[in-house]
Structures are given as structure tokens and as C-alpha cells.
PDB file of N, CA and C in Angstrom:
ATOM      1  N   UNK A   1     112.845-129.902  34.833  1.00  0.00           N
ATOM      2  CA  UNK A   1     113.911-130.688  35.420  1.00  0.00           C
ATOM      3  C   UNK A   1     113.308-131.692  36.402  1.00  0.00           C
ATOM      4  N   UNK A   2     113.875-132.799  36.723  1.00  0.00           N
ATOM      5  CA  UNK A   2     113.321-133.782  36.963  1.00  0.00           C
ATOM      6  C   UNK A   2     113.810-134.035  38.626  1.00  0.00           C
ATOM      7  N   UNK A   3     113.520-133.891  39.504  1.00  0.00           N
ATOM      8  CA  UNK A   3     113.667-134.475  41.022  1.00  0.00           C
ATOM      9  C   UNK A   3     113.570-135.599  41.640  1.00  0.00           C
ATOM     10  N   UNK A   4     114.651-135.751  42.313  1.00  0.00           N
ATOM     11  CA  UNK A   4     114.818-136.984  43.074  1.00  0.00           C
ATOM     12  C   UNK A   4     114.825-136.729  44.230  1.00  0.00           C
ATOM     13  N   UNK A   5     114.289-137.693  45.368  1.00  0.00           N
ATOM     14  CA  UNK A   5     114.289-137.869  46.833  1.00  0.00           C
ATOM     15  C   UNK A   5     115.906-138.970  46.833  1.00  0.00           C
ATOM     16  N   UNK A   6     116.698-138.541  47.513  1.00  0.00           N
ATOM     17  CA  UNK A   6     117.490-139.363  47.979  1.00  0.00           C
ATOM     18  C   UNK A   6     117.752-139.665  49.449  1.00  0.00           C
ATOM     19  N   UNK A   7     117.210-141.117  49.706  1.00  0.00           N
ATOM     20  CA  UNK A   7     117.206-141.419  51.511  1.00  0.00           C
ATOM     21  C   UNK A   7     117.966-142.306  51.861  1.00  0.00           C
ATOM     22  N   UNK A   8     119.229-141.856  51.575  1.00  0.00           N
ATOM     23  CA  UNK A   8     120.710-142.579  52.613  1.00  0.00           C
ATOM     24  C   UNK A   8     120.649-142.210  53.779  1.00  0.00           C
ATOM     25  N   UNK A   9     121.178-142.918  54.627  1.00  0.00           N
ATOM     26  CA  UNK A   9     121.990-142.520  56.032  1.00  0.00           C
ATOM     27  C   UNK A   9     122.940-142.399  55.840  1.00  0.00           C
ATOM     28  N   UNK A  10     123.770-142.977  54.848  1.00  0.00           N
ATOM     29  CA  UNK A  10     125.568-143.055  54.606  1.00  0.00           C
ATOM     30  C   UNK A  10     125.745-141.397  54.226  1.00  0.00           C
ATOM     31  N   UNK A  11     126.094-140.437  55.013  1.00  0.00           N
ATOM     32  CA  UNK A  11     125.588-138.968  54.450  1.00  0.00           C
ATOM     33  C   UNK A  11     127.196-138.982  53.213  1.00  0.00           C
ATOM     34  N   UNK A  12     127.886-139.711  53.019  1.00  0.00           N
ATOM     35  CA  UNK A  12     128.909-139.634  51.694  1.00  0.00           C
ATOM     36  C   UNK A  12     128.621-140.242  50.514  1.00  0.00           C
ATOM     37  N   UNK A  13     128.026-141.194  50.408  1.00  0.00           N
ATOM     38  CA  UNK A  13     127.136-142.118  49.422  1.00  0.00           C
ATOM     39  C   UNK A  13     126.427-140.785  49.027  1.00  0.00           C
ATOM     40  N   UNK A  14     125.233-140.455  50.086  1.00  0.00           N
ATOM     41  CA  UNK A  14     124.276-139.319  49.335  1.00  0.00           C
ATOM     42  C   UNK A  14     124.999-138.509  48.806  1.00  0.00           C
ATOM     43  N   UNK A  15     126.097-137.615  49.250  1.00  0.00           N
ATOM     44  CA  UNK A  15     126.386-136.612  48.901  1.00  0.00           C
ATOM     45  C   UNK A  15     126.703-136.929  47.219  1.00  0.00           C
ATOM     46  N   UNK A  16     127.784-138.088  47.325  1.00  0.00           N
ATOM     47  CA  UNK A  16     128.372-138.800  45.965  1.00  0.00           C
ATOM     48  C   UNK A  16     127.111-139.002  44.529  1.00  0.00           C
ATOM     49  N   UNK A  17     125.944-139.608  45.316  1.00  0.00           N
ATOM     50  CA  UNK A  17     124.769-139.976  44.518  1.00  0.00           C
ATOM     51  C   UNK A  17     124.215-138.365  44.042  1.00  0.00           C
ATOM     52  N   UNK A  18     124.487-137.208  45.278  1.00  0.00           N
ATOM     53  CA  UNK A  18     123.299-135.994  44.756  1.00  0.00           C
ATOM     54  C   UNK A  18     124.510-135.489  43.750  1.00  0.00           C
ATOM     55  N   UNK A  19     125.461-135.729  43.972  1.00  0.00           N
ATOM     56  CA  UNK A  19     126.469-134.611  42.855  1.00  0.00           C
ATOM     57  C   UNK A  19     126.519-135.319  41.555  1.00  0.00           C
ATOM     58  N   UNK A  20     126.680-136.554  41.696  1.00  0.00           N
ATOM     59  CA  UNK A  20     126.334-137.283  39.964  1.00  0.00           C
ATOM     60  C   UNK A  20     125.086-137.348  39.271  1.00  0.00           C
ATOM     61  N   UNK A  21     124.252-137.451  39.722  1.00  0.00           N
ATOM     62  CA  UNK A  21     122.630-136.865  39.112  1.00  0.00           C
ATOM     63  C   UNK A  21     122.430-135.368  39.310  1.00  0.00           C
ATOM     64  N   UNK A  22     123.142-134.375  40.034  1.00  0.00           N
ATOM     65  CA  UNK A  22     122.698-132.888  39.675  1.00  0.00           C
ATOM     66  C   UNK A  22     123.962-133.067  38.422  1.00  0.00           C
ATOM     67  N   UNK A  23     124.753-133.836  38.158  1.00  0.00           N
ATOM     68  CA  UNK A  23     125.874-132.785  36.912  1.00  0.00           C
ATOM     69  C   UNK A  23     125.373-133.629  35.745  1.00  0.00           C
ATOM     70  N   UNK A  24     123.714-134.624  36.078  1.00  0.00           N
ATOM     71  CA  UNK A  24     123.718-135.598  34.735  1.00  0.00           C
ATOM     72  C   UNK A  24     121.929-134.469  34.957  1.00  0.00           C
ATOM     73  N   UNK A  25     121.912-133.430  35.165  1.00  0.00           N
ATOM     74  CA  UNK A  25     120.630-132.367  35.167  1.00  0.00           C
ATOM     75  C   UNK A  25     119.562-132.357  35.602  1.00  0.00           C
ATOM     76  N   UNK A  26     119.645-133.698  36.891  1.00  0.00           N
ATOM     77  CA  UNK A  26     118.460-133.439  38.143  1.00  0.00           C
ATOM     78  C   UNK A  26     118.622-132.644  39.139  1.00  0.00           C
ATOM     79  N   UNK A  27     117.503-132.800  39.732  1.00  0.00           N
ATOM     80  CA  UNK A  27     117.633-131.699  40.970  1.00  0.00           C
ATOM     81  C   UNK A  27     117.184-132.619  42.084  1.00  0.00           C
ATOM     82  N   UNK A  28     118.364-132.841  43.315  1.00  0.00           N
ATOM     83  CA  UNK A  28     118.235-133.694  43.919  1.00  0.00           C
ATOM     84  C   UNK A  28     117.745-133.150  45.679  1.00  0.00           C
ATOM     85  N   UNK A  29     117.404-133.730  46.267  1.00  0.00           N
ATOM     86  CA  UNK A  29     116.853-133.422  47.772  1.00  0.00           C
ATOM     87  C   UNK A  29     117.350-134.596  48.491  1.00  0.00           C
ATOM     88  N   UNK A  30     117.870-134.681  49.886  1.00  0.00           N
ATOM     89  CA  UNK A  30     118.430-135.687  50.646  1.00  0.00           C
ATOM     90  C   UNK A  30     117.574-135.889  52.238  1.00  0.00           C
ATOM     91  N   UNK A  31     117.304-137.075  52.091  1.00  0.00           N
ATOM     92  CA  UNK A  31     116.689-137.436  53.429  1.00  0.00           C
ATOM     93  C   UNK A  31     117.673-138.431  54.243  1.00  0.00           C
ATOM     94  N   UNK A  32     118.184-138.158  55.308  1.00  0.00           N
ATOM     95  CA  UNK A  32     118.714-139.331  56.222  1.00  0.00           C
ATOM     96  C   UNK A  32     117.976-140.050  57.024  1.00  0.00           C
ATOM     97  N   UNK A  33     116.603-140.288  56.797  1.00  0.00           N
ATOM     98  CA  UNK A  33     116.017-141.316  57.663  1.00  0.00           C
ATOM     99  C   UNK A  33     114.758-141.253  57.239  1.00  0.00           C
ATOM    100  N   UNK A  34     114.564-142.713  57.736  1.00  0.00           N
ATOM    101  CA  UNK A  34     112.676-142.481  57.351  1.00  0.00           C
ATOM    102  C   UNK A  34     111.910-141.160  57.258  1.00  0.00           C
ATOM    103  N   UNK A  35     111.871-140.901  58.455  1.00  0.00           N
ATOM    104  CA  UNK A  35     110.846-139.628  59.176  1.00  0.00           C
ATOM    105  C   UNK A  35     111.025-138.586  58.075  1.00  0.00           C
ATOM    106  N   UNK A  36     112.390-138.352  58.076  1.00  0.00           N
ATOM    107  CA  UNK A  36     112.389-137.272  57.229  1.00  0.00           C
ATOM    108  C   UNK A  36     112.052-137.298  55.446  1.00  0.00           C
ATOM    109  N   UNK A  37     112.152-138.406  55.032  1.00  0.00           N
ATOM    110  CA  UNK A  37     112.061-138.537  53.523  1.00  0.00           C
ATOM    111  C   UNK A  37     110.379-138.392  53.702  1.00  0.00           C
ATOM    112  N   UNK A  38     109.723-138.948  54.782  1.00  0.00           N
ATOM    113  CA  UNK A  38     107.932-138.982  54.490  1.00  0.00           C
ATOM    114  C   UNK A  38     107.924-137.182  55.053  1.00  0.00           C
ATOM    115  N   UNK A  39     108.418-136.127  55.853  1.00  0.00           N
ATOM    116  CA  UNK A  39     108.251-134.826  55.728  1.00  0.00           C
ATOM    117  C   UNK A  39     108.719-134.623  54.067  1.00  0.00           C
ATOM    118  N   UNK A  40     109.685-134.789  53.783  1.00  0.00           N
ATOM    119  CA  UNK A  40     110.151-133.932  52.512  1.00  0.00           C
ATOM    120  C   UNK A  40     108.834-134.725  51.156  1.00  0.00           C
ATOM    121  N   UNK A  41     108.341-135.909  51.341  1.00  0.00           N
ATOM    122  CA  UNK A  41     107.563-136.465  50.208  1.00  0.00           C
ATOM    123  C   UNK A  41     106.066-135.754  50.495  1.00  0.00           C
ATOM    124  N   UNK A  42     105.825-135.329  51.425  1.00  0.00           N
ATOM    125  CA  UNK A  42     104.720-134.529  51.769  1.00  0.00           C
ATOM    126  C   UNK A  42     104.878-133.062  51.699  1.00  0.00           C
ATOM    127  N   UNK A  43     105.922-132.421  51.615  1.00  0.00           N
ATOM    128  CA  UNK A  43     106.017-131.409  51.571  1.00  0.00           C
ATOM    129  C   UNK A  43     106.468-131.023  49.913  1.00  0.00           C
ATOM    130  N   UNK A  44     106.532-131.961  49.043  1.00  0.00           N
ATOM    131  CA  UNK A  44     107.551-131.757  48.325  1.00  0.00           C
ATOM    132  C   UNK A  44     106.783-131.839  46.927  1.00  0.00           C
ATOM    133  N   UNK A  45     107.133-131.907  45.646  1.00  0.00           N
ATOM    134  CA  UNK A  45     106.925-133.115  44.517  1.00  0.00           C
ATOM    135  C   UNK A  45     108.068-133.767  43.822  1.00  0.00           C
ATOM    136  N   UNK A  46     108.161-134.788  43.841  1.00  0.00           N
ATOM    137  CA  UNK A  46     109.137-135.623  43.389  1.00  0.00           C
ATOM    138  C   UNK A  46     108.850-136.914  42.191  1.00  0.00           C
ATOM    139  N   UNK A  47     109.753-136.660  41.196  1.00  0.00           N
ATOM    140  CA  UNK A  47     109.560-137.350  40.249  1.00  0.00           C
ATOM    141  C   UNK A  47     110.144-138.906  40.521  1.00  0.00           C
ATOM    142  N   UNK A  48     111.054-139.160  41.719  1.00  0.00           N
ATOM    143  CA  UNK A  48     111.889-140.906  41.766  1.00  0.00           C
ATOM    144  C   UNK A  48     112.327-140.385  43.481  1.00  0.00           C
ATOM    145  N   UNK A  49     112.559-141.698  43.790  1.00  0.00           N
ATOM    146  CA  UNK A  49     113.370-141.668  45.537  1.00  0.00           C
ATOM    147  C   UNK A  49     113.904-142.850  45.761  1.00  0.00           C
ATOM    148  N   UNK A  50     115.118-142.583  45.622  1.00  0.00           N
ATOM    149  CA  UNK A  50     116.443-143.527  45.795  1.00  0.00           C
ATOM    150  C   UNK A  50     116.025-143.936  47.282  1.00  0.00           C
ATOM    151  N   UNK A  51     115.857-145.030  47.446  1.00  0.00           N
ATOM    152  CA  UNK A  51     115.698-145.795  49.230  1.00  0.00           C
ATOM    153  C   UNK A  51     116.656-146.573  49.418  1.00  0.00           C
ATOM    154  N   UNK A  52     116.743-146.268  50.464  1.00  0.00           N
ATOM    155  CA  UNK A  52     117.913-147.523  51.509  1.00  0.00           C
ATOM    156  C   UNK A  52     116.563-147.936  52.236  1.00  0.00           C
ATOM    157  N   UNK A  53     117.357-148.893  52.686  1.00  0.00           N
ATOM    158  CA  UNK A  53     116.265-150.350  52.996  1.00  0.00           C
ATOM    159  C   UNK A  53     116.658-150.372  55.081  1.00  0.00           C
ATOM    160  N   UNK A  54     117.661-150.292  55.070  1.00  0.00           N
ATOM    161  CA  UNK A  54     118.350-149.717  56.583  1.00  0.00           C
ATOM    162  C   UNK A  54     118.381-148.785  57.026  1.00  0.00           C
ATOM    163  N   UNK A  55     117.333-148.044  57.366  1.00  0.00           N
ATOM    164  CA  UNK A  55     117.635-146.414  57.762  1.00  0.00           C
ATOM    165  C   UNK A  55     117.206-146.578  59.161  1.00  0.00           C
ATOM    166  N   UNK A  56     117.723-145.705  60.354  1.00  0.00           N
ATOM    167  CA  UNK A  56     117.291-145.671  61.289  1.00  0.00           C
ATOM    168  C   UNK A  56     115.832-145.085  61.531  1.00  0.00           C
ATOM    169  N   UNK A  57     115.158-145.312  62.671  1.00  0.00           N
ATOM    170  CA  UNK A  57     114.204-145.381  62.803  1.00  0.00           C
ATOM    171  C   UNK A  57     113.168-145.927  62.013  1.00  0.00           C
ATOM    172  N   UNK A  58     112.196-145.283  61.507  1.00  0.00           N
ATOM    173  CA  UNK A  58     111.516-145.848  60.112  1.00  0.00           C
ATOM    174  C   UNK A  58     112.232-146.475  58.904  1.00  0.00           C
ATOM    175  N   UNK A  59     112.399-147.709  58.861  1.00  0.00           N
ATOM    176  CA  UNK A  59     112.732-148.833  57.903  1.00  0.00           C
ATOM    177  C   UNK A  59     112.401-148.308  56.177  1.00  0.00           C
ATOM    178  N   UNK A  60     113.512-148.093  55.279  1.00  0.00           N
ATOM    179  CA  UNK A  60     112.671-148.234  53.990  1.00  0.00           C
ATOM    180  C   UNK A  60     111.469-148.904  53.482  1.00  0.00           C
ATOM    181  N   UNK A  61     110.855-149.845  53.887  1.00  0.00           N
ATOM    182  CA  UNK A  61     110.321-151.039  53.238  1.00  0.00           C
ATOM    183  C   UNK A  61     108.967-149.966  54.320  1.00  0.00           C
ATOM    184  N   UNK A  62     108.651-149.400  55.167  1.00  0.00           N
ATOM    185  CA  UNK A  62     107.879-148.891  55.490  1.00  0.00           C
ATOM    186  C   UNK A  62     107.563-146.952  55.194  1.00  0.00           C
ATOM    187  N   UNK A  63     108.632-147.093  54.666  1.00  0.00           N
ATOM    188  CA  UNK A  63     108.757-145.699  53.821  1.00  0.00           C
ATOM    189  C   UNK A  63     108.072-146.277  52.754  1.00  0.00           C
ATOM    190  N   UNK A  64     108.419-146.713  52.144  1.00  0.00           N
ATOM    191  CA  UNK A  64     107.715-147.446  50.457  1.00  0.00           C
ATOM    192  C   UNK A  64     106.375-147.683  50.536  1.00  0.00           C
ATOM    193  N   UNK A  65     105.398-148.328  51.759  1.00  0.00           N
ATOM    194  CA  UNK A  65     104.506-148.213  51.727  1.00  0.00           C
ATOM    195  C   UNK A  65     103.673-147.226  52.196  1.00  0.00           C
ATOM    196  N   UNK A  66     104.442-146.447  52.994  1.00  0.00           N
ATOM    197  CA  UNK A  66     103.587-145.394  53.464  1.00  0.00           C
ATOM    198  C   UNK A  66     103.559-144.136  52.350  1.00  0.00           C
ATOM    199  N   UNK A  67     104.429-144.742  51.307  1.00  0.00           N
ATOM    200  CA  UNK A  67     104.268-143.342  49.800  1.00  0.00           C
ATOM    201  C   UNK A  67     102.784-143.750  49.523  1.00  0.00           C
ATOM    202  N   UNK A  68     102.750-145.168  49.072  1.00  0.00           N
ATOM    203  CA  UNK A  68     102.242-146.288  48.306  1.00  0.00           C
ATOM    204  C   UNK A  68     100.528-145.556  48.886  1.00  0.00           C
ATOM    205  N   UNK A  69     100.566-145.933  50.252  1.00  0.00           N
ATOM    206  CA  UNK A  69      98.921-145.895  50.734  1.00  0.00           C
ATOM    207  C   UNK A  69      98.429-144.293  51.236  1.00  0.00           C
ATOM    208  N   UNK A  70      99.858-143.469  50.823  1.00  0.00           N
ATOM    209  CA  UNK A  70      98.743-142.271  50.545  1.00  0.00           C
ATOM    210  C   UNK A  70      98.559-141.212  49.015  1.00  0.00           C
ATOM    211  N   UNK A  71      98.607-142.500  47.932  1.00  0.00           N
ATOM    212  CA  UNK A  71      98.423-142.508  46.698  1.00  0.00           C
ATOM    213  C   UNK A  71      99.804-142.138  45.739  1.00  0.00           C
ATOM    214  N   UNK A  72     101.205-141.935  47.065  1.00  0.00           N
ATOM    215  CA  UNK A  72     102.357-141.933  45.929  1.00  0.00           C
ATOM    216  C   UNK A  72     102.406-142.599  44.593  1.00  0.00           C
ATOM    217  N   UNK A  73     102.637-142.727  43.443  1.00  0.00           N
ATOM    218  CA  UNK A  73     103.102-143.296  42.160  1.00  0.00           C
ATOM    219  C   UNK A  73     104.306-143.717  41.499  1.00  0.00           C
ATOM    220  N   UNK A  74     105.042-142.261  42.150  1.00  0.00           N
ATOM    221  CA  UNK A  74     106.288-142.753  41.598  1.00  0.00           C
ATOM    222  C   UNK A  74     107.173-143.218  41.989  1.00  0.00           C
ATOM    223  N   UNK A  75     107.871-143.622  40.769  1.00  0.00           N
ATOM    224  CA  UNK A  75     108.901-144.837  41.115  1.00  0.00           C
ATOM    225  C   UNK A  75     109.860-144.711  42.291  1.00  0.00           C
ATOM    226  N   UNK A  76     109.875-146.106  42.542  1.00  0.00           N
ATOM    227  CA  UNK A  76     110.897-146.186  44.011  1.00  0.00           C
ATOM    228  C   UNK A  76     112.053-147.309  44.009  1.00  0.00           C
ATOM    229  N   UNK A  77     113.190-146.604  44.012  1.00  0.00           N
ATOM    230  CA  UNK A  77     113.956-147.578  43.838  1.00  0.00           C
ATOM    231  C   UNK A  77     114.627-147.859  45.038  1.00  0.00           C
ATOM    232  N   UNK A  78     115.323-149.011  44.934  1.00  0.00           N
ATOM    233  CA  UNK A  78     115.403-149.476  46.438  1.00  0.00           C
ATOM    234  C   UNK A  78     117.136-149.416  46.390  1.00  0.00           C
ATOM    235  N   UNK A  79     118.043-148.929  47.098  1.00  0.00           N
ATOM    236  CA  UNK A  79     119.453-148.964  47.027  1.00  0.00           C
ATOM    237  C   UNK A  79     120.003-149.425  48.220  1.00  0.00           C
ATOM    238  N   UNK A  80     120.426-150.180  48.432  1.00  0.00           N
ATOM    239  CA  UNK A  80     120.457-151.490  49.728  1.00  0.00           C
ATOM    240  C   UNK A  80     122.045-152.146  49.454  1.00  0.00           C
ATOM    241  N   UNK A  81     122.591-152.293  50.841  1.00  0.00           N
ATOM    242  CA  UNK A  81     123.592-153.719  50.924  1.00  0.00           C
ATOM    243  C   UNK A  81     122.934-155.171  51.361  1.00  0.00           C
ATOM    244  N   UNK A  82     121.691-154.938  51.311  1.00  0.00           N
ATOM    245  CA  UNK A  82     121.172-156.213  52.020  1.00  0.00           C
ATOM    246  C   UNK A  82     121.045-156.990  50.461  1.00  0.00           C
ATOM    247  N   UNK A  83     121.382-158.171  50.470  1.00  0.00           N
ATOM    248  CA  UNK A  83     121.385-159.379  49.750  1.00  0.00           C
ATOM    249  C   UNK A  83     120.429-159.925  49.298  1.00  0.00           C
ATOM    250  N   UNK A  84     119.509-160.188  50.283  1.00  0.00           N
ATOM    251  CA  UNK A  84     118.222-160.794  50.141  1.00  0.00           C
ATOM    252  C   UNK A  84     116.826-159.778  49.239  1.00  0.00           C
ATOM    253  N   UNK A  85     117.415-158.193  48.828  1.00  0.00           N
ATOM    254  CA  UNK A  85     116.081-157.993  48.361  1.00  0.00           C
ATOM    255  C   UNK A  85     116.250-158.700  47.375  1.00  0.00           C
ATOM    256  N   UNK A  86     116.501-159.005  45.902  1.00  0.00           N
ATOM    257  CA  UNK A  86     115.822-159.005  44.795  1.00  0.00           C
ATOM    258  C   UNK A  86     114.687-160.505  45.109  1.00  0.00           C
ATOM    259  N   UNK A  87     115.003-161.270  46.096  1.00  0.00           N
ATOM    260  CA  UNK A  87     114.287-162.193  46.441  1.00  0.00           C
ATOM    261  C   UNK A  87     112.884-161.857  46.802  1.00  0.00           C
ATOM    262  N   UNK A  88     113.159-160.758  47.889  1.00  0.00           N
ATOM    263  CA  UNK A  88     111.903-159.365  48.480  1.00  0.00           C
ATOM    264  C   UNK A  88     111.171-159.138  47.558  1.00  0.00           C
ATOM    265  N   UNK A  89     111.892-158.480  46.243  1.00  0.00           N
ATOM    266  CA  UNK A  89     111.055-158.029  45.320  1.00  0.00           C
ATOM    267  C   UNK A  89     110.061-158.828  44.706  1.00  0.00           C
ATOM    268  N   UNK A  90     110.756-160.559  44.061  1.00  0.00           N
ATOM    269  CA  UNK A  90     110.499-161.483  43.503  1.00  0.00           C
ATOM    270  C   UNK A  90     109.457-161.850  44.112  1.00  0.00           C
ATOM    271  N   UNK A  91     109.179-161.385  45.399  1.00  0.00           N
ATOM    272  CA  UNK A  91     107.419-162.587  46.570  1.00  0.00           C
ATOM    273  C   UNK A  91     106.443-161.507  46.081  1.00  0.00           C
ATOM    274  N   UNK A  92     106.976-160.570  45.115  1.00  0.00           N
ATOM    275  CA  UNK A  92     105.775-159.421  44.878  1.00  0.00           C
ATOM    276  C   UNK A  92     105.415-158.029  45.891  1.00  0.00           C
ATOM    277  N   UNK A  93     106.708-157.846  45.996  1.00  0.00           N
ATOM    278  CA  UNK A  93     106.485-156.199  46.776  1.00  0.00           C
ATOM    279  C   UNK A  93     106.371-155.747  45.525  1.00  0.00           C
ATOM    280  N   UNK A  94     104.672-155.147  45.724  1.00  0.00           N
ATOM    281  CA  UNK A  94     104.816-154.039  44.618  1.00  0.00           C
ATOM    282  C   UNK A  94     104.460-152.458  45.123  1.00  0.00           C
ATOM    283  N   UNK A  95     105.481-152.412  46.221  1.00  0.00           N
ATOM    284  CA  UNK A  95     105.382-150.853  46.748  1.00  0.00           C
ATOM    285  C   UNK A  95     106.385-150.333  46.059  1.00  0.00           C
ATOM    286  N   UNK A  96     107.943-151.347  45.822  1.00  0.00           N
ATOM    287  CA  UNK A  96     108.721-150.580  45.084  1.00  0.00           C
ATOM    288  C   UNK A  96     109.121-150.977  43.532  1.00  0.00           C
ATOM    289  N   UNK A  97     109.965-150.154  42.521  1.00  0.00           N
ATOM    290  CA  UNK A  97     109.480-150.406  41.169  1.00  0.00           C
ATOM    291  C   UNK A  97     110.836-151.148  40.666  1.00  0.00           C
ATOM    292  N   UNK A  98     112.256-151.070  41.564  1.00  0.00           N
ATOM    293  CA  UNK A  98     113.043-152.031  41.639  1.00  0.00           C
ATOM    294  C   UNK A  98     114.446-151.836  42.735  1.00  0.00           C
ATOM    295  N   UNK A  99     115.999-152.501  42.369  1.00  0.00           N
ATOM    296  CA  UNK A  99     116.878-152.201  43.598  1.00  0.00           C
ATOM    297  C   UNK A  99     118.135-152.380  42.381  1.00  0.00           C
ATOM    298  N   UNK A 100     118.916-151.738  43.331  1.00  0.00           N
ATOM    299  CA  UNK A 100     120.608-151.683  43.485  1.00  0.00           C
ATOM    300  C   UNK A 100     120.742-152.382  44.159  1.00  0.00           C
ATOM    301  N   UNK A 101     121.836-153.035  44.448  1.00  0.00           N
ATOM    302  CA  UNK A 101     122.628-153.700  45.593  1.00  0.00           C
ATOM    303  C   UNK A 101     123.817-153.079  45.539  1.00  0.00           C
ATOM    304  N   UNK A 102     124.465-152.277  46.629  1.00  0.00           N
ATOM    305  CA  UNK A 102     125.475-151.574  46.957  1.00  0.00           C
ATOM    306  C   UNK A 102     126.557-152.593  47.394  1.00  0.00           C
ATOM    307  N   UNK A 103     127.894-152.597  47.359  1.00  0.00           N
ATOM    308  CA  UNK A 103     128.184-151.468  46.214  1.00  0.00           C
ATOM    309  C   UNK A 103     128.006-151.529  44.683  1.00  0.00           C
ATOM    310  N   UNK A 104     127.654-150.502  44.032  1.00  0.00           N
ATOM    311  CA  UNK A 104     127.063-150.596  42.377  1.00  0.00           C
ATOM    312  C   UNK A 104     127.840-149.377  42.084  1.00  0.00           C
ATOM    313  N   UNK A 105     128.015-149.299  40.401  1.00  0.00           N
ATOM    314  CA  UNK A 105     128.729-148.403  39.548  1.00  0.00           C
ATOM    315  C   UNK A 105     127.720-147.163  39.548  1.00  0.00           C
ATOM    316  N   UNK A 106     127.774-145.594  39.428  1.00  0.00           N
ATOM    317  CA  UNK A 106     127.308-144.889  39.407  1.00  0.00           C
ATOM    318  C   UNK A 106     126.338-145.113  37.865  1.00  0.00           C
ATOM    319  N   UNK A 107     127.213-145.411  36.938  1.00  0.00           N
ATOM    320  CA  UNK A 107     126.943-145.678  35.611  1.00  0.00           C
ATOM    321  C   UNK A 107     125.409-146.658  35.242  1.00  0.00           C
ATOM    322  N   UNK A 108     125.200-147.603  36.504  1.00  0.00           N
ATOM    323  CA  UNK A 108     124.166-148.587  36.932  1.00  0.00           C
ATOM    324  C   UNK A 108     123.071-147.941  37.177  1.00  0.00           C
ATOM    325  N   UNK A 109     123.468-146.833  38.007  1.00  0.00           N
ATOM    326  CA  UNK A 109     122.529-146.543  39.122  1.00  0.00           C
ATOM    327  C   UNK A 109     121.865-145.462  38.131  1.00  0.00           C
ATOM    328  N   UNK A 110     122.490-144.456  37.471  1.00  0.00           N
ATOM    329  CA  UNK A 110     121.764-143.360  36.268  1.00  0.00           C
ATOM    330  C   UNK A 110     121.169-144.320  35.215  1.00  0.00           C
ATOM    331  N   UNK A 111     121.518-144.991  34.432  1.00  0.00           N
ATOM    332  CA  UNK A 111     120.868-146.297  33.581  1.00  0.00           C
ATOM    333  C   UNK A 111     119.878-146.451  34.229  1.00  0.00           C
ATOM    334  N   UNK A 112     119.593-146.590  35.752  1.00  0.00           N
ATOM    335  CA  UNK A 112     118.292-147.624  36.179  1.00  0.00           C
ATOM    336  C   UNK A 112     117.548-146.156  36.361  1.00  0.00           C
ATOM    337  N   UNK A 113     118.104-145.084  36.660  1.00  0.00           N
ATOM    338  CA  UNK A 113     117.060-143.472  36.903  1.00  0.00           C
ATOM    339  C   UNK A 113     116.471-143.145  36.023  1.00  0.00           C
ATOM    340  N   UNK A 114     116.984-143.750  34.619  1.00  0.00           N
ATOM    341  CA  UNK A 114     116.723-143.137  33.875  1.00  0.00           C
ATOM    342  C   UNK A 114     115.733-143.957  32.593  1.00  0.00           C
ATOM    343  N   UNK A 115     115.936-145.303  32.612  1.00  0.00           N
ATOM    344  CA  UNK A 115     115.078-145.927  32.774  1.00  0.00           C
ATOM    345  C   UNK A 115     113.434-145.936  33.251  1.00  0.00           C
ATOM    346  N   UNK A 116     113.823-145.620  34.401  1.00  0.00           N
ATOM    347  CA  UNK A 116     112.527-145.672  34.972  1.00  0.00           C
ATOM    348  C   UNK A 116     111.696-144.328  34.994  1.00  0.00           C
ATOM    349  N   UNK A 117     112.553-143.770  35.010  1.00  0.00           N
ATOM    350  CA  UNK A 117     111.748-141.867  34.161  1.00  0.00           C
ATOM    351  C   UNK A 117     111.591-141.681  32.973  1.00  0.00           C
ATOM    352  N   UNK A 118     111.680-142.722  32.425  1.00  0.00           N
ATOM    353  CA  UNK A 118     111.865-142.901  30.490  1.00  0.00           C
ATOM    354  C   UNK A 118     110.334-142.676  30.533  1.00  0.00           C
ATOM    355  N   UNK A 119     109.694-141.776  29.798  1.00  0.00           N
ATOM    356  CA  UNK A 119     107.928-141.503  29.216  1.00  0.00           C
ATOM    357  C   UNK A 119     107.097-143.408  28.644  1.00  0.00           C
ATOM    358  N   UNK A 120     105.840-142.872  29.323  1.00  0.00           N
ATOM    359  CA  UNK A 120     105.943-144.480  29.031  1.00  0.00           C
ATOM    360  C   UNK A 120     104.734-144.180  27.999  1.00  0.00           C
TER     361      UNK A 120
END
């Protein structure tokens, strides 16, 4: 079974996001803030990690690299109300592997999980 890191602050979003990927047969884990998604990615193994880009304290975009430079791999998707990433993405961040822009259809968001866990 396949695991996800999920790092909202919105703790109803997460909850919404962990109950539609555990009933589509992942097994999900929830971080509300930087700090804690880099304890649970160090403590953990995880196959994907849903990021918000706004989290208090430690910033997504510094979560992403701090997977990145201590040899993380897997995919990171970025789940954001901010506007301006796919632009972010486009200058060549290649810490993460792509984004949502919230609000998005659940239906979007499993398509893009699943996608990107597709065997390559």
C-alpha cells in the first residue's frame, strides 16, 4: 500500500484529502507545518507528500528542498492557493514534481496522485 505525507495547515482540507485517498487504498499521515512534515519524512517512508506552500513556520518551498538535499526522491506535489506557482514551477524549481491550485476537484487531485505513482 502506498503512503502519503499530507502537509496542510487547513486541519479540514487534510482531514477531507486523508479520507478520500485512504477510501481510494492509501495510507495517509498528516503534518500541519513545516517542522513537523521534516520529523514525520525522517522518521517515516513515504511514497508522495501533498505540500502547501503557506504553512506556518517553515515555508513549503523550504520543506521541498530540505527533502531534496538530504537525498529525498519522491514526488512532491505542491497544493497551494497561491496563484503565482505554476509560474514558480516554470523558472525551474526542480525540488517539486508539480501543483494544484486550491480550490481543485478531489477527482484532480487523485488523477495527479496517481499519475505520479504510476511505475515508470
Amino acid at each position: 500500500m502506498q503512503k502519503i505525507l499530507i502537509v496542510e495547515d487547513h486541519l479540514r482540507l487534510a482531514a477531507l484529502m486523508k479520507k478520500g485517498l485512504c477510501k481510494h487504498g492509501f495510507t495517509t499521515a498528516v503534518a500541519k507545518d513545516g517542522e513537523e512534515a521534516m520529523q514525520q519524512f525522517q522518521q517515516d517512508q513515504f511514497d508522495l507528500i501533498l505540500l502547501d506552500i503557506n504553512l506556518p513556520g517553515m515555508d513549503g518551498w523550504a520543506v521541498a528542498r530540505e527533502i531534496r538535499q538530504q537525498g529525498g526522491q519522491l514526488p512532491i506535489l505542491v497544493v497551494s492557493a497561491r496563484s503565482d506557482i505554476p509560474e514558480t514551477i516554470a523558472r525551474g524549481n526542480d525540488a517539486v514534481d508539480g501543483y494544484i491550485i486550491k480550490p481543485f476537484k478531489f477527482s484532480y487531485l487523485l488523477a495527479q496522485v496517481q499519475e505520479l505513482l504510476k511505475p515508470s
